[in-house]
N, C-alpha and C. Protein backbone atom coordinates (compact mmCIF):
# COMPACT_ATOMS: atom_id res chain seq x y z
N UNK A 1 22.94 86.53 -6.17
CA UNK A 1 22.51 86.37 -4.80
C UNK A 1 22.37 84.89 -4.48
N UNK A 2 23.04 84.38 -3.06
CA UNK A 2 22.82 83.22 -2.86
C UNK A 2 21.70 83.27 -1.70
N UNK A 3 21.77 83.77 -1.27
CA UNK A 3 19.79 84.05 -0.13
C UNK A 3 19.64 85.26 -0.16
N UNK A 4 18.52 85.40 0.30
CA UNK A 4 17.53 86.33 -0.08
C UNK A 4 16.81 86.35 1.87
N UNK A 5 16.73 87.42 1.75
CA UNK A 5 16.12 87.87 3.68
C UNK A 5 14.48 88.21 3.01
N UNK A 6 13.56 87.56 3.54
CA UNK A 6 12.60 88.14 3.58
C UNK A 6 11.69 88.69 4.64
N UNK A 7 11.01 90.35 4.83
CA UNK A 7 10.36 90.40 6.05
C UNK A 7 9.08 90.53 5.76
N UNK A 8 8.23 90.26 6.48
CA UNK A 8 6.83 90.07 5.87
C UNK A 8 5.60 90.08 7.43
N UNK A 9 4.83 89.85 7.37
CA UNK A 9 3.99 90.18 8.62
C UNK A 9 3.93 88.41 9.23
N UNK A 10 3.54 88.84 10.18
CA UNK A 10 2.97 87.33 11.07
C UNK A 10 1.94 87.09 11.28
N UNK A 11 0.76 88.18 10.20
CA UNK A 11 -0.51 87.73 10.20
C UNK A 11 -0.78 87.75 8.60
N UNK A 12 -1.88 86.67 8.40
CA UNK A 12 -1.87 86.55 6.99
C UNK A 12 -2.34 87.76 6.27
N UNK A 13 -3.25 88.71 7.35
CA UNK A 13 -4.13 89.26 6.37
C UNK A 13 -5.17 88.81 5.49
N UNK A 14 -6.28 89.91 5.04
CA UNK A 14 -6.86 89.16 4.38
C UNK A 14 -7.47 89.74 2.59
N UNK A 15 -6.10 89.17 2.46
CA UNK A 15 -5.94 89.70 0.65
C UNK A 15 -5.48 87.99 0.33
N UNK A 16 -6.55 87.20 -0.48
CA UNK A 16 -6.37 85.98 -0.69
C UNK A 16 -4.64 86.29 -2.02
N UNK A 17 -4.69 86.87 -2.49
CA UNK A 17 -3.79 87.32 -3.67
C UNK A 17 -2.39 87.37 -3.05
N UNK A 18 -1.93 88.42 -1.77
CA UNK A 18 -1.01 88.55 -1.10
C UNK A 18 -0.40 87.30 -0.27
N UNK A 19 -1.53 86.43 -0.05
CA UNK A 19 -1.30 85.24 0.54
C UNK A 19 -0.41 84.21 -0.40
N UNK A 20 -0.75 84.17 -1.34
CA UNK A 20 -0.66 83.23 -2.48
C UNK A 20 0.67 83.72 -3.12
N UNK A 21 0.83 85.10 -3.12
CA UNK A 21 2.17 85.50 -3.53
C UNK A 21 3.43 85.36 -2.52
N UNK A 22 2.61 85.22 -1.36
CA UNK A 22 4.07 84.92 -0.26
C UNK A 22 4.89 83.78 -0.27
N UNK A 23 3.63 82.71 -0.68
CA UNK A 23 4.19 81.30 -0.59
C UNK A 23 4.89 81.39 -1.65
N UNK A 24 4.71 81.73 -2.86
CA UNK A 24 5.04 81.71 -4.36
C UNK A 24 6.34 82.78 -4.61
N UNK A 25 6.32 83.92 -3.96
CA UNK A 25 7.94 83.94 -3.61
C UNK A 25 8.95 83.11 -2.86
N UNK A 26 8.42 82.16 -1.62
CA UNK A 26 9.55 81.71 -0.98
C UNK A 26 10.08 80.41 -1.65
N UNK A 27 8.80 79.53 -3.10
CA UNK A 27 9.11 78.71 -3.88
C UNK A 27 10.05 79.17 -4.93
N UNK A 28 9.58 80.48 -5.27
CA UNK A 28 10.65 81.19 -6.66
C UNK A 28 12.40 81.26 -5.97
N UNK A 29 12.23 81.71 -4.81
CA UNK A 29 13.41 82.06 -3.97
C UNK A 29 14.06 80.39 -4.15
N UNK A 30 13.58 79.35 -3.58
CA UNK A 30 14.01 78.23 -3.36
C UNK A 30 14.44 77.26 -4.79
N UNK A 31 13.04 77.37 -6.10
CA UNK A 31 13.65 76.94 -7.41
C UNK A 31 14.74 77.70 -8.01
N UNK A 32 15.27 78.81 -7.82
CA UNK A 32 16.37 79.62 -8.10
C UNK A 32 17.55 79.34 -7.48
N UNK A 33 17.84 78.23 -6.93
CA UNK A 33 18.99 77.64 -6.10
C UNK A 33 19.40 78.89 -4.72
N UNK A 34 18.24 79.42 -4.45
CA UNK A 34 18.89 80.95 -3.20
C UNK A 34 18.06 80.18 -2.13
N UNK A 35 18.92 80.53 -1.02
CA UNK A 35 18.26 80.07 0.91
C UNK A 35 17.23 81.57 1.11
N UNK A 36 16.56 80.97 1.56
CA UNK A 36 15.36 82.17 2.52
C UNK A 36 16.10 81.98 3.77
N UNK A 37 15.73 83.03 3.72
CA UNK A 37 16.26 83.72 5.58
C UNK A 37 15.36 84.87 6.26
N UNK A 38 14.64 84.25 6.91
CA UNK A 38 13.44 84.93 7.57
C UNK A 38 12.99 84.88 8.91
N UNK A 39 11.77 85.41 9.39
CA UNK A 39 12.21 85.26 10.80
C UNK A 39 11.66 84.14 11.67
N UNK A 40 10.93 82.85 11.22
CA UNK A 40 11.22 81.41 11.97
C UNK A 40 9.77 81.26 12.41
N UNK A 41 9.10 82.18 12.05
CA UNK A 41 7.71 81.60 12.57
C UNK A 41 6.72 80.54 11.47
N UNK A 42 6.22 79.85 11.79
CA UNK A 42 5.15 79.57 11.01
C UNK A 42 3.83 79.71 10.62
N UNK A 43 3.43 81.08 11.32
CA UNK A 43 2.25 81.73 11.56
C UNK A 43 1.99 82.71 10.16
N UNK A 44 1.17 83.09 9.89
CA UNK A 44 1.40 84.39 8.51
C UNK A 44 1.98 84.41 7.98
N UNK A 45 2.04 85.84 7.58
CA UNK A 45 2.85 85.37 5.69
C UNK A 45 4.10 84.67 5.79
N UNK A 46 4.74 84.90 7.11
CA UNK A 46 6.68 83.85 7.36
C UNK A 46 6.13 82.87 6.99
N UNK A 47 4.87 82.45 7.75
CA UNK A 47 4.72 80.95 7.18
C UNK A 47 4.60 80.14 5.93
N UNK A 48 3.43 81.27 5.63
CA UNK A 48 3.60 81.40 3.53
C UNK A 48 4.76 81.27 2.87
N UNK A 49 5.65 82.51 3.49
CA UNK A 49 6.71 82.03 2.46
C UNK A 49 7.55 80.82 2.82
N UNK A 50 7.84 80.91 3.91
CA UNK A 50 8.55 79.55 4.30
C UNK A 50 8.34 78.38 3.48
N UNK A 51 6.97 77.87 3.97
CA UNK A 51 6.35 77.03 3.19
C UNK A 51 6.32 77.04 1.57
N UNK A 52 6.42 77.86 1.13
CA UNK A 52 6.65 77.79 -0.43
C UNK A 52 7.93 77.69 -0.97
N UNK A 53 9.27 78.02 0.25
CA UNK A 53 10.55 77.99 -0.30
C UNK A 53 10.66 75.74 0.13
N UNK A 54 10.37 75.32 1.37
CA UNK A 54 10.19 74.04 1.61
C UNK A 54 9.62 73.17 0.82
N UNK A 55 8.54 73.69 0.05
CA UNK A 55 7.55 72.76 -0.35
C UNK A 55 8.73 72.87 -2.21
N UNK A 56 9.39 73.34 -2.36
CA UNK A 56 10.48 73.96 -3.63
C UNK A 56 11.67 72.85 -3.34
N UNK A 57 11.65 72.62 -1.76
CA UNK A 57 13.13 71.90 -1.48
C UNK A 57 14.16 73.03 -1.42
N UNK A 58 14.08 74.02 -0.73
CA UNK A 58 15.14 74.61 -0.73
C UNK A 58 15.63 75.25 1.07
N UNK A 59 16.66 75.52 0.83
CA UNK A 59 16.78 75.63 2.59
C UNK A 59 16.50 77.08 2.79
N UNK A 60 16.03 76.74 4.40
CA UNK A 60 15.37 77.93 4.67
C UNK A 60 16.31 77.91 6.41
N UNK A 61 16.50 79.64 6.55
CA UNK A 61 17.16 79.74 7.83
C UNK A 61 16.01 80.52 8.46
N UNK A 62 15.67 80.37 9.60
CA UNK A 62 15.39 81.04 10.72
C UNK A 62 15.84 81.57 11.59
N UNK A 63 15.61 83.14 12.05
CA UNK A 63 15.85 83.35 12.67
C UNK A 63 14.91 83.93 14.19
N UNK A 64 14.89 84.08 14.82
CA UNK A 64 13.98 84.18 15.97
C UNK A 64 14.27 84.98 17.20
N UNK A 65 14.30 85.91 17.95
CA UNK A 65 14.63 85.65 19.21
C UNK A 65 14.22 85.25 20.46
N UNK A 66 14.62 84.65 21.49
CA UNK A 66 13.99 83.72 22.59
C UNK A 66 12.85 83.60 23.09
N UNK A 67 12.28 85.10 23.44
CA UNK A 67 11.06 85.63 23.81
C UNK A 67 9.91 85.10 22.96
N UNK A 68 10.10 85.07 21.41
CA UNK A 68 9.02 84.22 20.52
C UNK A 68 9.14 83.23 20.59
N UNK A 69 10.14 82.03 21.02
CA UNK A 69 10.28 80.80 20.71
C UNK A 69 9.34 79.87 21.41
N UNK A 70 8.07 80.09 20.70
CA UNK A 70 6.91 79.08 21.75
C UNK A 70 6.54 77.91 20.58
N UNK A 71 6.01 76.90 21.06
CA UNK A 71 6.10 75.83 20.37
C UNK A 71 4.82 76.36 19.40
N UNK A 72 4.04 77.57 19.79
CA UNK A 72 2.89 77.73 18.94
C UNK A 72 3.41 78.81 17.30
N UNK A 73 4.91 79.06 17.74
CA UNK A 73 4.82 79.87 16.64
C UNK A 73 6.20 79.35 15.81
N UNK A 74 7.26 78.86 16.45
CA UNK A 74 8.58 78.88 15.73
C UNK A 74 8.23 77.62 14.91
N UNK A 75 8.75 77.42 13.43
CA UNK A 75 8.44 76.80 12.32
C UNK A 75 9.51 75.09 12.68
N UNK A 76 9.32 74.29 13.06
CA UNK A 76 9.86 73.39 13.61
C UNK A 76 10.53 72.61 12.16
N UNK A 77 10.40 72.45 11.17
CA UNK A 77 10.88 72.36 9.80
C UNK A 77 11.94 73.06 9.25
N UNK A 78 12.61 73.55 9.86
CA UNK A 78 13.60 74.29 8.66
C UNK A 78 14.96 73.76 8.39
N UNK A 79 15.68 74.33 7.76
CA UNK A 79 16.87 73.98 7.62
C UNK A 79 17.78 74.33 8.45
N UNK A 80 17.95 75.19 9.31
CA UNK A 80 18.49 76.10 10.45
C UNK A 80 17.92 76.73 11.19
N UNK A 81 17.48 76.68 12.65
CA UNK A 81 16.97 77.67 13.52
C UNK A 81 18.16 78.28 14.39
N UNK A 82 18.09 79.83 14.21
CA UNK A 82 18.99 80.50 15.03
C UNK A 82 18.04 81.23 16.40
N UNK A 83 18.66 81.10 17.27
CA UNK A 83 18.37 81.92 18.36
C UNK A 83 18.22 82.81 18.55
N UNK A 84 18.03 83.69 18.78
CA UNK A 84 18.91 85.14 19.13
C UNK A 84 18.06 86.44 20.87
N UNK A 85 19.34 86.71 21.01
CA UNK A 85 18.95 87.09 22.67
C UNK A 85 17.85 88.40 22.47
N UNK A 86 17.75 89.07 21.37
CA UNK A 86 16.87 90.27 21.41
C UNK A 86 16.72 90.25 19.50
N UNK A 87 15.59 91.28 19.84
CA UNK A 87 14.97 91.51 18.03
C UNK A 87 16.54 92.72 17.23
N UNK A 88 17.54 93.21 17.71
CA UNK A 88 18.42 93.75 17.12
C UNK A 88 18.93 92.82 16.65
N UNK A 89 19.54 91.92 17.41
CA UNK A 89 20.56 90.59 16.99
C UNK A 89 19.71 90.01 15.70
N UNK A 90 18.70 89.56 16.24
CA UNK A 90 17.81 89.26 14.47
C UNK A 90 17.98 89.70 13.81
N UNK A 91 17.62 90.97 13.45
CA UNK A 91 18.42 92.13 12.57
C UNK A 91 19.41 91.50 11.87
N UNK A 92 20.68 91.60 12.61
CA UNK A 92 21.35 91.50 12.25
C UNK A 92 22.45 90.54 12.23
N UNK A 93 21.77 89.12 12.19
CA UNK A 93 22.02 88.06 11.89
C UNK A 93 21.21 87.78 10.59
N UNK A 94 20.20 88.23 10.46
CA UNK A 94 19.51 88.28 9.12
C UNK A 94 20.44 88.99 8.08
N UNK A 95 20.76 90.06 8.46
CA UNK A 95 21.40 91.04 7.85
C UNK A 95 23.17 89.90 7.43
N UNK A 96 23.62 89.64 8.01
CA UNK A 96 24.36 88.84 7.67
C UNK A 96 24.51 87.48 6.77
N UNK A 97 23.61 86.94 6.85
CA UNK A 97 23.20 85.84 6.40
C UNK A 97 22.50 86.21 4.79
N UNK A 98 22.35 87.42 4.45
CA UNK A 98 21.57 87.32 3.27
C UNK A 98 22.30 88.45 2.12
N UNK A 99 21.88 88.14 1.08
CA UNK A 99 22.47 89.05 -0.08
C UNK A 99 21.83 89.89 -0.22
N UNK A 100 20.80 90.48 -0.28
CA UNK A 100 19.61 90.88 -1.04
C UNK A 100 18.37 90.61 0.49
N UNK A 101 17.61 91.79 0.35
CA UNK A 101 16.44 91.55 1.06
C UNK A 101 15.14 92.23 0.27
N UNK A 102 14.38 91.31 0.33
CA UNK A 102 12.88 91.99 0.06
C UNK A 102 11.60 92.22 1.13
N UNK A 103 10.59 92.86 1.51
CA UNK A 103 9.59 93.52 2.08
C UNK A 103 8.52 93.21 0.53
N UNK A 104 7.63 92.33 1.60
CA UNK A 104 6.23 91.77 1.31
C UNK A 104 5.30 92.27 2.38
N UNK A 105 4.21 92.84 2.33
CA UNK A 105 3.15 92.77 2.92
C UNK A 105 3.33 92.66 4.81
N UNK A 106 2.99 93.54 5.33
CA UNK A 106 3.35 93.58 7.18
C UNK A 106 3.26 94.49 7.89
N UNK A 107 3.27 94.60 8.68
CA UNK A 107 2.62 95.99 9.69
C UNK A 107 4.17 96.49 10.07
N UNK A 108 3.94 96.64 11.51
CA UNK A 108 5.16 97.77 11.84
C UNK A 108 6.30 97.02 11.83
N UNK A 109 6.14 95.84 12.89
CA UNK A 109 7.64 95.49 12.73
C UNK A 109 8.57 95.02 11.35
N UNK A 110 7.30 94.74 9.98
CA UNK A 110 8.38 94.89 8.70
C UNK A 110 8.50 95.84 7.88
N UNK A 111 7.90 97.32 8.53
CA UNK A 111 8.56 98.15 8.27
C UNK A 111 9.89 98.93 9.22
N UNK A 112 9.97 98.54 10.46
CA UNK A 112 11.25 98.94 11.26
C UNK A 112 12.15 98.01 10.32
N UNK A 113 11.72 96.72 9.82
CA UNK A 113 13.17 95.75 8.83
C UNK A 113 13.24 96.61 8.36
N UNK A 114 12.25 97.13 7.43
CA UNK A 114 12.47 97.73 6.02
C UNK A 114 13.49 99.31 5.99
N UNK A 115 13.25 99.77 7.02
CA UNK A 115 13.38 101.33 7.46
C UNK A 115 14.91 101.08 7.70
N UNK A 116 15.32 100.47 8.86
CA UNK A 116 16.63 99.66 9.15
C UNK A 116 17.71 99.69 8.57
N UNK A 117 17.21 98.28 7.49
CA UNK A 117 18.18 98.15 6.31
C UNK A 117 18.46 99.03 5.23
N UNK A 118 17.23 99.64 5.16
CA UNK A 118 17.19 100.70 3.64
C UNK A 118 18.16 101.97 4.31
N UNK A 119 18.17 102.41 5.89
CA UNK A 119 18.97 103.49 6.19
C UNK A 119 20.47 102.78 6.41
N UNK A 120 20.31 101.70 6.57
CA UNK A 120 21.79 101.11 6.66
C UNK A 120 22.82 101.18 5.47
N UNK A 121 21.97 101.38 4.14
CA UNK A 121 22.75 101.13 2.80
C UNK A 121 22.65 102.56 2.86
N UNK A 122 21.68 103.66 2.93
CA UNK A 122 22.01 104.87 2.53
C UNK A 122 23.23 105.41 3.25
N UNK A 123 23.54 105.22 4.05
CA UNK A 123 24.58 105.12 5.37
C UNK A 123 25.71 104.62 4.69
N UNK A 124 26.25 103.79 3.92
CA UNK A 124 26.81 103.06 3.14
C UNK A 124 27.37 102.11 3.54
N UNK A 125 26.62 101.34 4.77
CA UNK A 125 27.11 100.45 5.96
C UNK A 125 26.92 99.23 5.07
N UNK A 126 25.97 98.89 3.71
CA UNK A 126 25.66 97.79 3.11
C UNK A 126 25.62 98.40 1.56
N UNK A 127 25.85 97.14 0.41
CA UNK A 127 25.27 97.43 -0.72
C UNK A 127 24.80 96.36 -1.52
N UNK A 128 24.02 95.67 -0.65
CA UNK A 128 23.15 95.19 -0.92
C UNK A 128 21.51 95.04 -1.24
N UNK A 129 21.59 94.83 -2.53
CA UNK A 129 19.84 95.25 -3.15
C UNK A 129 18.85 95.22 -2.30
N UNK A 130 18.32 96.38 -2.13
CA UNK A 130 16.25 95.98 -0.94
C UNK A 130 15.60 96.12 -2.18
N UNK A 131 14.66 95.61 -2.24
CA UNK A 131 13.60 95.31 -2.86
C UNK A 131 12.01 95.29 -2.48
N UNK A 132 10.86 96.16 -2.93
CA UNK A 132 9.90 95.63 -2.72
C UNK A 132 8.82 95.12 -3.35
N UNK A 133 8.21 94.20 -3.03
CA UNK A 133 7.53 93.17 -3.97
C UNK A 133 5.87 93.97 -3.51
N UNK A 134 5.32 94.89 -4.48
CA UNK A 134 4.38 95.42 -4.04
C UNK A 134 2.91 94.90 -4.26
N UNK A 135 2.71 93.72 -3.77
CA UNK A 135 1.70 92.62 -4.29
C UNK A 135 0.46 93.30 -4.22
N UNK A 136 -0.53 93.33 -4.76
CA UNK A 136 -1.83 94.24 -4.79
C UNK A 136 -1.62 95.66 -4.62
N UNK A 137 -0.43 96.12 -4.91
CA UNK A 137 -0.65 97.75 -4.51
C UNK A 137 -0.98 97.88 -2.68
N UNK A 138 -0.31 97.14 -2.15
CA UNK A 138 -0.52 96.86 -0.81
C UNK A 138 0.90 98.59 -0.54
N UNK A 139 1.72 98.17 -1.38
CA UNK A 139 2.90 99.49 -1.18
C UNK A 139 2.90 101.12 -1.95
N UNK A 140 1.56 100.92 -2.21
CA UNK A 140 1.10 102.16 -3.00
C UNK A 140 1.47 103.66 -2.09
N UNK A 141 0.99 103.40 -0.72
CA UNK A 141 1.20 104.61 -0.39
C UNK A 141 2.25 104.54 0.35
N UNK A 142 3.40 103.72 0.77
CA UNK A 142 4.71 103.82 1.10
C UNK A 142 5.85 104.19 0.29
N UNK A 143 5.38 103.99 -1.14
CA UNK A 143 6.25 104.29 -2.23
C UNK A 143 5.91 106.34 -2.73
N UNK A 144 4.54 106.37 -2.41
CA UNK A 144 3.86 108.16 -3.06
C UNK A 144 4.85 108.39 -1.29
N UNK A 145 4.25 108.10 -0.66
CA UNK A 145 5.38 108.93 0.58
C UNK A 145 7.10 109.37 0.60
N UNK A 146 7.28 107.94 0.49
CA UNK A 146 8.72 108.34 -0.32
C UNK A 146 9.08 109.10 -1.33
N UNK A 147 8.54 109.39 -1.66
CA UNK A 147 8.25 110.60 -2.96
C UNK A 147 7.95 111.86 -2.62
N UNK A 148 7.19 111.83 -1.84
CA UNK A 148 6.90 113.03 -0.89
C UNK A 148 8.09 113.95 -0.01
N UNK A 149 8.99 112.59 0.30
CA UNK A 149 10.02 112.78 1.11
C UNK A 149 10.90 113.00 0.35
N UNK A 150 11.17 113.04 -1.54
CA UNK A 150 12.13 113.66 -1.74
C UNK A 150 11.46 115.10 -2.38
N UNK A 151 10.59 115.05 -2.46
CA UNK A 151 9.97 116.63 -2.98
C UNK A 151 10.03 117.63 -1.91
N UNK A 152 10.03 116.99 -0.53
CA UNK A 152 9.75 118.03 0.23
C UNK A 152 11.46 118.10 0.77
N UNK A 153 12.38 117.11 -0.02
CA UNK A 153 14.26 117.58 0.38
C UNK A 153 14.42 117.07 1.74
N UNK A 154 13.78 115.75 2.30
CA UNK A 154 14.35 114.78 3.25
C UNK A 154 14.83 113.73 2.89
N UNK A 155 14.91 113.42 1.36
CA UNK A 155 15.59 112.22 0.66
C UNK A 155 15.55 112.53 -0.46
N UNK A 156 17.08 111.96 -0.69
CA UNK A 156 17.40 112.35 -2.26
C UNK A 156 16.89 111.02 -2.82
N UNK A 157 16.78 111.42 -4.45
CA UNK A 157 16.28 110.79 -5.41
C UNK A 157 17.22 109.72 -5.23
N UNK A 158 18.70 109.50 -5.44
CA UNK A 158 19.33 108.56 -5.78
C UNK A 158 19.27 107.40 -4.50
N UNK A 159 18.81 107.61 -2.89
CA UNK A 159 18.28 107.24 -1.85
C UNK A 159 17.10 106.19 -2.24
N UNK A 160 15.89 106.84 -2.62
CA UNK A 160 14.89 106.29 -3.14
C UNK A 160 14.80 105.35 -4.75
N UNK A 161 15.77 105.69 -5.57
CA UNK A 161 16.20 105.05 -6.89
C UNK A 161 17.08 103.44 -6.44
N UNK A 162 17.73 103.54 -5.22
CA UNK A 162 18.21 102.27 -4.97
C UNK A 162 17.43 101.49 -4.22
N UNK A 163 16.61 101.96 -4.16
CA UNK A 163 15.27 100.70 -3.65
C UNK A 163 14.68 100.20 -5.08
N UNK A 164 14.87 98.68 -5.36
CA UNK A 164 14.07 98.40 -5.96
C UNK A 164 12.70 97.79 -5.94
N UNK A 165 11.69 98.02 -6.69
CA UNK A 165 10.20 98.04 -6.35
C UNK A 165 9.49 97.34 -7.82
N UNK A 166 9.01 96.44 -7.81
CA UNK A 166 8.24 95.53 -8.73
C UNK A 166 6.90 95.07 -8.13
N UNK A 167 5.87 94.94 -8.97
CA UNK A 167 4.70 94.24 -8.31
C UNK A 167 4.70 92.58 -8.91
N UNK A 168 5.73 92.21 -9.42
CA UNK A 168 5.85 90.62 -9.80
C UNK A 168 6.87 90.08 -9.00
N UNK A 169 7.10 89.23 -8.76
CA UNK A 169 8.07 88.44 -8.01
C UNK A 169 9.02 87.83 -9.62
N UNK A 170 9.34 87.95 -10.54
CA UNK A 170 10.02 87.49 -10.82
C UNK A 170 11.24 88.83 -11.65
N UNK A 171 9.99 90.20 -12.26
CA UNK A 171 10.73 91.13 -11.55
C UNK A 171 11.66 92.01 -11.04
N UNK A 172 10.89 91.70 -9.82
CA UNK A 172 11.56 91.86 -8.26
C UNK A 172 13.37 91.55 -8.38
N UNK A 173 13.20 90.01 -8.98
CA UNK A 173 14.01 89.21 -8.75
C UNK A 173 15.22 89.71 -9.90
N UNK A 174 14.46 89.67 -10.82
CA UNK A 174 15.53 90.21 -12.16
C UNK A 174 16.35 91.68 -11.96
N UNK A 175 15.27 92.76 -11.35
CA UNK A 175 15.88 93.92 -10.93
C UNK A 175 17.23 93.78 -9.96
N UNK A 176 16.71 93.13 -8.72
CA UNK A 176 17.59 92.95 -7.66
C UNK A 176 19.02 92.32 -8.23
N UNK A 177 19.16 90.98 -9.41
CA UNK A 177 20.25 90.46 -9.73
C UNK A 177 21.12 92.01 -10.36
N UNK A 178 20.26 92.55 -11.40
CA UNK A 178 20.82 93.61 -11.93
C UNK A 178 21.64 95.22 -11.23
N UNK A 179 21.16 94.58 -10.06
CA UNK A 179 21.23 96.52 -9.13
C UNK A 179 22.65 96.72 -8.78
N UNK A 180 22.43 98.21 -9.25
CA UNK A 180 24.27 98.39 -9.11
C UNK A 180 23.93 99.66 -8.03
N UNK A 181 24.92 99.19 -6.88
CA UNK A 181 24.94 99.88 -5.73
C UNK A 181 25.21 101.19 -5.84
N UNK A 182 25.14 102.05 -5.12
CA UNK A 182 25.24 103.94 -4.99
C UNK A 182 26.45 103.95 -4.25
N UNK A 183 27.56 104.49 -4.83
CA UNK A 183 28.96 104.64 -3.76
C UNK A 183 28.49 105.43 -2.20
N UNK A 184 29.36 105.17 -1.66
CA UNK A 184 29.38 105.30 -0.55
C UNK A 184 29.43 107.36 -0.47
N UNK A 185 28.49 107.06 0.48
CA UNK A 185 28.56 108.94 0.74
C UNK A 185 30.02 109.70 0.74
N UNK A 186 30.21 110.67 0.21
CA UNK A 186 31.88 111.22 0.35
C UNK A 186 31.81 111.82 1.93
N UNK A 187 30.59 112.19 2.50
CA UNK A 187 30.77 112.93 3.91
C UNK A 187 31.03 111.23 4.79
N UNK A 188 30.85 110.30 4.32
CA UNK A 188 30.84 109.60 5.31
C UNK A 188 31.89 108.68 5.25
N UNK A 189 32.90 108.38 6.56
CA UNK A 189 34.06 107.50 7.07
C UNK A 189 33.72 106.63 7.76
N UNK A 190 34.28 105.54 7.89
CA UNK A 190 33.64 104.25 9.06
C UNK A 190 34.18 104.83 10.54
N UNK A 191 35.58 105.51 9.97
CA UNK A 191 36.09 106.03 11.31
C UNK A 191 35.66 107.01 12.11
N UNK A 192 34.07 108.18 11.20
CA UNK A 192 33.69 108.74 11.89
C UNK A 192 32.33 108.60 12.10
N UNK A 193 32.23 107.00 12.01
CA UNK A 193 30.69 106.57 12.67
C UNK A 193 30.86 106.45 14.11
């Protein structure tokens, strides 16, 4: 992987531990020669990690769309700020820009990332590693749910087996280099998306 997408909340929260691991992934991300690509704020954990891939020396892309771009939140430091006209295009300019994505710590909108991308690969639209970095057991009950969801036969095991899930960031990191993608569904054609 040459970058890494990370989605994460825009409030710090208040788990001093989760804090400390955000920054300390976006430094691991950055001493590993990989770009962060995230979404451009400098507020909460984006900011954490941001700041820990910068303070590493490593480049960091932003992405944003217009509606957030206030001088109180977009990260004026980076290596690239992208624009973008709506939160889909983010998506998926993120989605472009990165090898590999991980989900740290965040309320709804990083779980619509998370939900997104993870149905995008089951879809077989991507095969590229998701990952989640489950810092304090913050993903305890998103992971027993998913579980739930294949016991009760709304997701297969091999669905939920290509998510990878570590509570270390380094891991995280080792799993994700290692992950070998799930072929593409046999019911599914690009021509009959």
């Amino acid at each position: 992987m040459k970058s890494i997408a990370v989605f994460c909340g825009s409030s710090d929260g208040n788990d001093p531990q989760i804090i400390n691991e955000a920054f300390q992934l976006g430094h691991t991300i950055a001493q590993k020669g990989m770009a962060l690509v995230y979404g451009a704020a400098k507020i909460g954990l984006m900011g954490k990690v941001a700041e820990g891939a910068l303070n590493a020396k490593g480049d960091v892309i932003g992405i944003i769309p217009n509606f957030l771009k206030t001088k109180e939140i977009v990260h004026t430091g980076l290596s690239e700020l992208i624009i973008t006209d709506n939160m889909h295009d983010r998506k998926v300019i993120m989605y472009d820009k990165s090898d590999g994505f991980i989900i740290i710590p965040g309320g709804f909108g990083t779980m619509d990332e998370f939900f997104e991308i993870t149905t995008w690969g089951q879809l077989g639209l991507h095969t590229k590693p998701i990952g989640i970095l489950n810092s304090n057991g913050y993903y305890d009950a998103l992971i027993a749910q998913s579980k739930m969801m294949v016991e009760r036969g709304f997701l297969k095991q091999e669905n939920l087996d290509a998510v990878v899930i570590d509570c270390t960031i380094e891991g995280l990191l080792e799993k994700m280099n290692n992950y070998q993608p799930l072929p593409a569904p046999q019911w599914l054609n690009k021509e009959g998306l």
